[in-house]
N, C-alpha and C. Protein backbone atom coordinates (compact mmCIF):
# COMPACT_ATOMS: atom_id res chain seq x y z
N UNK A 1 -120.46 -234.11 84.93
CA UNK A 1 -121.64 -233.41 85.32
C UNK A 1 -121.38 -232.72 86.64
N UNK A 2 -121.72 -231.54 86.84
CA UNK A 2 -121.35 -231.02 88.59
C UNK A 2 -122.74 -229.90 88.39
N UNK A 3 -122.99 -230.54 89.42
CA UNK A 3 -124.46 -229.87 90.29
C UNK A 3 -123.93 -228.74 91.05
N UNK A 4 -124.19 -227.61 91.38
CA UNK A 4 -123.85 -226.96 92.43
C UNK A 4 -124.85 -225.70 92.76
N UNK A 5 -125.23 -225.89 94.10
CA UNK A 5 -126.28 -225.00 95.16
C UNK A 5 -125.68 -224.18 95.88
N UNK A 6 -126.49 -223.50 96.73
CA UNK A 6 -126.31 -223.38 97.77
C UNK A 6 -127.86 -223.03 98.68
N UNK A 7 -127.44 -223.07 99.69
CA UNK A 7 -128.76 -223.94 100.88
C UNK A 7 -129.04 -222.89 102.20
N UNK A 8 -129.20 -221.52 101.53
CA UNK A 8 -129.61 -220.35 102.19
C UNK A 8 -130.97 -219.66 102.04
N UNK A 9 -131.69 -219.03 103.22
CA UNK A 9 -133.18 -219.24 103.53
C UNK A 9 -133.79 -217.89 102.07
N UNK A 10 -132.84 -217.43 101.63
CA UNK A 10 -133.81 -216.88 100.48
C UNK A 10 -133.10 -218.24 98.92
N UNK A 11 -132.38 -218.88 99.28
CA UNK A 11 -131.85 -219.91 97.96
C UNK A 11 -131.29 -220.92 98.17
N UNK A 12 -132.35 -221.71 98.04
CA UNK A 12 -132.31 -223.34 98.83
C UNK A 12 -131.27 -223.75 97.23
N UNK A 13 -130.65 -225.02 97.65
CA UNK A 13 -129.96 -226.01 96.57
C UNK A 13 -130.98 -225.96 95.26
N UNK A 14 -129.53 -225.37 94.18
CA UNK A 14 -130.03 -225.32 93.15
C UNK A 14 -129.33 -225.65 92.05
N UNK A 15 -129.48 -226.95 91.11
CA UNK A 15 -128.60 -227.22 89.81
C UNK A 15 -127.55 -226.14 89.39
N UNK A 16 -126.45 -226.07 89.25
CA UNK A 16 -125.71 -225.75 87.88
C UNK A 16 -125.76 -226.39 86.86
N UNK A 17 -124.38 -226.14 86.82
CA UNK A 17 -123.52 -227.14 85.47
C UNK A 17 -123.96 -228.42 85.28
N UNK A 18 -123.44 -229.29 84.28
CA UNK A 18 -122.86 -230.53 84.36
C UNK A 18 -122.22 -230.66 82.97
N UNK A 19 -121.28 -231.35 83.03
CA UNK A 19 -120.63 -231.84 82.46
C UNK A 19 -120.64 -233.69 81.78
N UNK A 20 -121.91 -233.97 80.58
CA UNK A 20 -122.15 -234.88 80.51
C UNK A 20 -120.94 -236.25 80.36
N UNK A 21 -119.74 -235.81 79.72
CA UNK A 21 -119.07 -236.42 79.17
C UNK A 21 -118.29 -237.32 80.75
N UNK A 22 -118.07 -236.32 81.53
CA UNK A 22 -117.47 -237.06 82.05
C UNK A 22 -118.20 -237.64 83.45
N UNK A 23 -119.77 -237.73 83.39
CA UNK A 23 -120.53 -238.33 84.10
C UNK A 23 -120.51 -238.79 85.37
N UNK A 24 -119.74 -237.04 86.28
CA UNK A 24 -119.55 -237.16 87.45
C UNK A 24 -120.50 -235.78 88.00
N UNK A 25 -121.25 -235.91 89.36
CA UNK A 25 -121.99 -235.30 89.75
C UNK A 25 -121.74 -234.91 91.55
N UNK A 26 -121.54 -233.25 91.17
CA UNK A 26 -121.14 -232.91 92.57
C UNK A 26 -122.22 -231.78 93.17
N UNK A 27 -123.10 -232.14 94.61
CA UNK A 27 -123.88 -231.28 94.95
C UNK A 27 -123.17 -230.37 96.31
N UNK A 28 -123.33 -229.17 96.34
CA UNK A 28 -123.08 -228.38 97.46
C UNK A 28 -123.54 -227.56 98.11
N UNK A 29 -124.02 -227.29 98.98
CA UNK A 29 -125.12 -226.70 99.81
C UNK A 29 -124.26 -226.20 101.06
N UNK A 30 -125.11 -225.33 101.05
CA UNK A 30 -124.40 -224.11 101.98
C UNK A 30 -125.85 -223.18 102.56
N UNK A 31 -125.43 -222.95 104.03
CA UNK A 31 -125.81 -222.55 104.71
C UNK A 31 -125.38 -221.73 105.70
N UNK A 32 -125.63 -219.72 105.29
CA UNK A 32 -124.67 -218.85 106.11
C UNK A 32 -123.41 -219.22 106.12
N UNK A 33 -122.82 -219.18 104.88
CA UNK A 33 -121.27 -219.64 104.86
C UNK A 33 -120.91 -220.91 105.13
N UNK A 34 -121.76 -222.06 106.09
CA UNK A 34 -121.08 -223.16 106.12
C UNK A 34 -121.92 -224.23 105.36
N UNK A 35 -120.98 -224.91 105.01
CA UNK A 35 -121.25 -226.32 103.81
C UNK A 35 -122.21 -226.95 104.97
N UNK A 36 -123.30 -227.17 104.41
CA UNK A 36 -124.20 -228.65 105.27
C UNK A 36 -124.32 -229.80 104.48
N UNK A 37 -123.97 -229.99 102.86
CA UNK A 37 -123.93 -231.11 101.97
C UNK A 37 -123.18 -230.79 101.03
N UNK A 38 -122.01 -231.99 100.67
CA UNK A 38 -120.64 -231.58 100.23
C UNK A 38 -121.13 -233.08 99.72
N UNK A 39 -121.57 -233.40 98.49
CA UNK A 39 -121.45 -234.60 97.42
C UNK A 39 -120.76 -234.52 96.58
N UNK A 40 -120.04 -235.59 96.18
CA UNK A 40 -119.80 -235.97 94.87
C UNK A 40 -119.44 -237.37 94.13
N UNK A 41 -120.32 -237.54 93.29
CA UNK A 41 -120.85 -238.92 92.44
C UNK A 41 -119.99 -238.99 91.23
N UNK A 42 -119.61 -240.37 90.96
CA UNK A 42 -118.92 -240.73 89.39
C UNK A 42 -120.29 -241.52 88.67
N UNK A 43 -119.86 -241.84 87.40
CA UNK A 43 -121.25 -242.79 87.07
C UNK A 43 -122.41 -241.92 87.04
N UNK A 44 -123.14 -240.53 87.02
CA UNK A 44 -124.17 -239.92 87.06
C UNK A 44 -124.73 -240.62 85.93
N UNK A 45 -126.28 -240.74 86.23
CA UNK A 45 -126.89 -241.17 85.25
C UNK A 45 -128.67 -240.47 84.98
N UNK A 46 -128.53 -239.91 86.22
CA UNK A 46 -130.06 -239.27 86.14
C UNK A 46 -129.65 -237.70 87.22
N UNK A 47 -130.54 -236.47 87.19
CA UNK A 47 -130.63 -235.49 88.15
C UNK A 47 -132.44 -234.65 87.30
N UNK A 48 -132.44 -234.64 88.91
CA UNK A 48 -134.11 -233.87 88.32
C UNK A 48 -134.03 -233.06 89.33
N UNK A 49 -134.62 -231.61 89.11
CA UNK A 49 -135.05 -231.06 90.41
C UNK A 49 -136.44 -231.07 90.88
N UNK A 50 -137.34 -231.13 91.55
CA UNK A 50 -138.59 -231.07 91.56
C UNK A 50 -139.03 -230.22 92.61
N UNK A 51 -139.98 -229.12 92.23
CA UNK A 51 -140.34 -227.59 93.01
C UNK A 51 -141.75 -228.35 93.94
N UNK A 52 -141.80 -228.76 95.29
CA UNK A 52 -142.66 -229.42 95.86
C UNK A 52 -143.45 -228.18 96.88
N UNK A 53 -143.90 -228.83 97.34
CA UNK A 53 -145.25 -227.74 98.51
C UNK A 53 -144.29 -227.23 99.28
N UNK A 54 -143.06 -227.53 100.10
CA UNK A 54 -141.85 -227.48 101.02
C UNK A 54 -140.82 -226.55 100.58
N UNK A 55 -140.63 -227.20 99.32
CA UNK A 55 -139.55 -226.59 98.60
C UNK A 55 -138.82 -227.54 97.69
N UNK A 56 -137.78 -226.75 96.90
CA UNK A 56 -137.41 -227.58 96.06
C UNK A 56 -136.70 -229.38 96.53
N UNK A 57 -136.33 -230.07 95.85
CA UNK A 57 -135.70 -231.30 95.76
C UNK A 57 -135.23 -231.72 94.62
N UNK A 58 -133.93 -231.96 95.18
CA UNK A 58 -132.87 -232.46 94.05
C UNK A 58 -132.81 -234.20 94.36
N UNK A 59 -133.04 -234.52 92.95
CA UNK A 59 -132.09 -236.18 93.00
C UNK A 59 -131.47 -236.23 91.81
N UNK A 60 -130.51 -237.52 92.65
CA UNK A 60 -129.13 -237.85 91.37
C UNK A 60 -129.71 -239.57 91.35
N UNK A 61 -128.71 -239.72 90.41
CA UNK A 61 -128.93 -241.08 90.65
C UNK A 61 -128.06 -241.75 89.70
N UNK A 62 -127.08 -242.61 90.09
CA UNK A 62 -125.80 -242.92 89.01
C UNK A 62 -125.31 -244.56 89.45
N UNK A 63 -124.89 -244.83 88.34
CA UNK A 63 -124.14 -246.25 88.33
C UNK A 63 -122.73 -246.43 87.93
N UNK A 64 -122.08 -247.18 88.46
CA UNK A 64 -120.87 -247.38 88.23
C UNK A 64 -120.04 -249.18 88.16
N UNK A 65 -120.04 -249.87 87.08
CA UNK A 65 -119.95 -251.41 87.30
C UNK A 65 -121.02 -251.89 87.90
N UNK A 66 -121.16 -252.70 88.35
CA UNK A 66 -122.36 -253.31 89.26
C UNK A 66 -122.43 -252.80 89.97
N UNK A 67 -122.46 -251.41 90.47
CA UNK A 67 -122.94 -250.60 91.49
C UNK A 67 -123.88 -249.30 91.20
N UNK A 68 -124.87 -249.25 91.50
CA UNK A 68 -125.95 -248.02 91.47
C UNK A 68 -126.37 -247.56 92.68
N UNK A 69 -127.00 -245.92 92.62
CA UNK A 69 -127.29 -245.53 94.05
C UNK A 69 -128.47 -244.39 93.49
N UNK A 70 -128.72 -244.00 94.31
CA UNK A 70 -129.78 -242.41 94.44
C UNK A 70 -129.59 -242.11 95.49
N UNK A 71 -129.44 -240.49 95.27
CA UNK A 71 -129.74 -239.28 96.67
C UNK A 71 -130.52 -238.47 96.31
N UNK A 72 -130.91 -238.34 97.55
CA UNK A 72 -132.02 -237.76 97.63
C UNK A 72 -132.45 -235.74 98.54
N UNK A 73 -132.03 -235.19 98.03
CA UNK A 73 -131.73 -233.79 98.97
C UNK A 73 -133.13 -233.09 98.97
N UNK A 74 -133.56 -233.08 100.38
CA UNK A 74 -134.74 -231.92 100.62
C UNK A 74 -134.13 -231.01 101.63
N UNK A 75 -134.71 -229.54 100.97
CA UNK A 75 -134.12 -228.24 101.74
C UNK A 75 -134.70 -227.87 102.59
N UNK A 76 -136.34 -228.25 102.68
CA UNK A 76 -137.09 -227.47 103.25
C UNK A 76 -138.95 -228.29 104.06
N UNK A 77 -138.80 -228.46 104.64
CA UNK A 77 -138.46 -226.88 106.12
C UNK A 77 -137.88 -227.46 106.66
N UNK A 78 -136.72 -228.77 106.62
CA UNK A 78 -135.60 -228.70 107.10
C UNK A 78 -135.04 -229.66 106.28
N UNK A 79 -133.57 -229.88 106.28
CA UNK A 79 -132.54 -230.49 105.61
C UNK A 79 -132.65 -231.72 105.40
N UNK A 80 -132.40 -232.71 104.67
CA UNK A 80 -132.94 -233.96 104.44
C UNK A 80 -132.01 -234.58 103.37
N UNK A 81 -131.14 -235.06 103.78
CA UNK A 81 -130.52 -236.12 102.67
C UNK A 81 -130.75 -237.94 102.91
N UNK A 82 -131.04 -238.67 101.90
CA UNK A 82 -131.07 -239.52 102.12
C UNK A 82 -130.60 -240.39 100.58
N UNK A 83 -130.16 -241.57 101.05
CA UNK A 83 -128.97 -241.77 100.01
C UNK A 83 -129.03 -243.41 100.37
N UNK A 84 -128.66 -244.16 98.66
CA UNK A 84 -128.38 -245.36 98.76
C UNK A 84 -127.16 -245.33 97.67
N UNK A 85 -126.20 -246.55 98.07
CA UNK A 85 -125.38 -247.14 97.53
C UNK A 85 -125.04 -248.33 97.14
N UNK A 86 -125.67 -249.14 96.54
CA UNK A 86 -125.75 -250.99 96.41
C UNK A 86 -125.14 -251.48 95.36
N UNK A 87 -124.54 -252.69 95.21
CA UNK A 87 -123.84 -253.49 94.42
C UNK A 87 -125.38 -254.37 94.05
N UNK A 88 -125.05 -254.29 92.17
CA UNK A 88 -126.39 -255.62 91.69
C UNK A 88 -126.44 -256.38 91.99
């Protein structure tokens, strides 16, 4: 699976691709040429985008063995990642 954005004031982070089979998920965001969020997840198991009052928001959310996580990316009105990684 590969996600890919970019994180500029007319085109905040926005889904591509993915590639189900091999259930890896990469987000990239860019801002005036420079990267401000450079992800990438194995184990993908969920991605939604959701169009909010602010602006859009992306989450992933994937497992791998006894390990699961979610991130969490808001673009707007300012940058916002927030992210877990835990063993069951």
């Amino acid at each position: 699976m590969h996600i890919a954005g970019k994180l500029v004031a007319e085109q905040p982070c926005r889904p591509g691709r993915w590639d189900a089979i091999h259930r890896s998920v990469c987000l990239r965001c860019a801002r005036n040429a420079e990267v401000v969020v450079d992800l990438y997840r194995e184990g993908a198991t969920l991605r939604t985008v959701g169009d909010h009052e602010t602006g859009p928001v992306v989450v992933l959310e994937y497992h791998a063995g006894d390990c699961g996580g979610r991130t969490r990316v808001q673009t707007r009105p300012t940058l916002s990642l927030k992210g877990t990684f835990l063993r069951s």
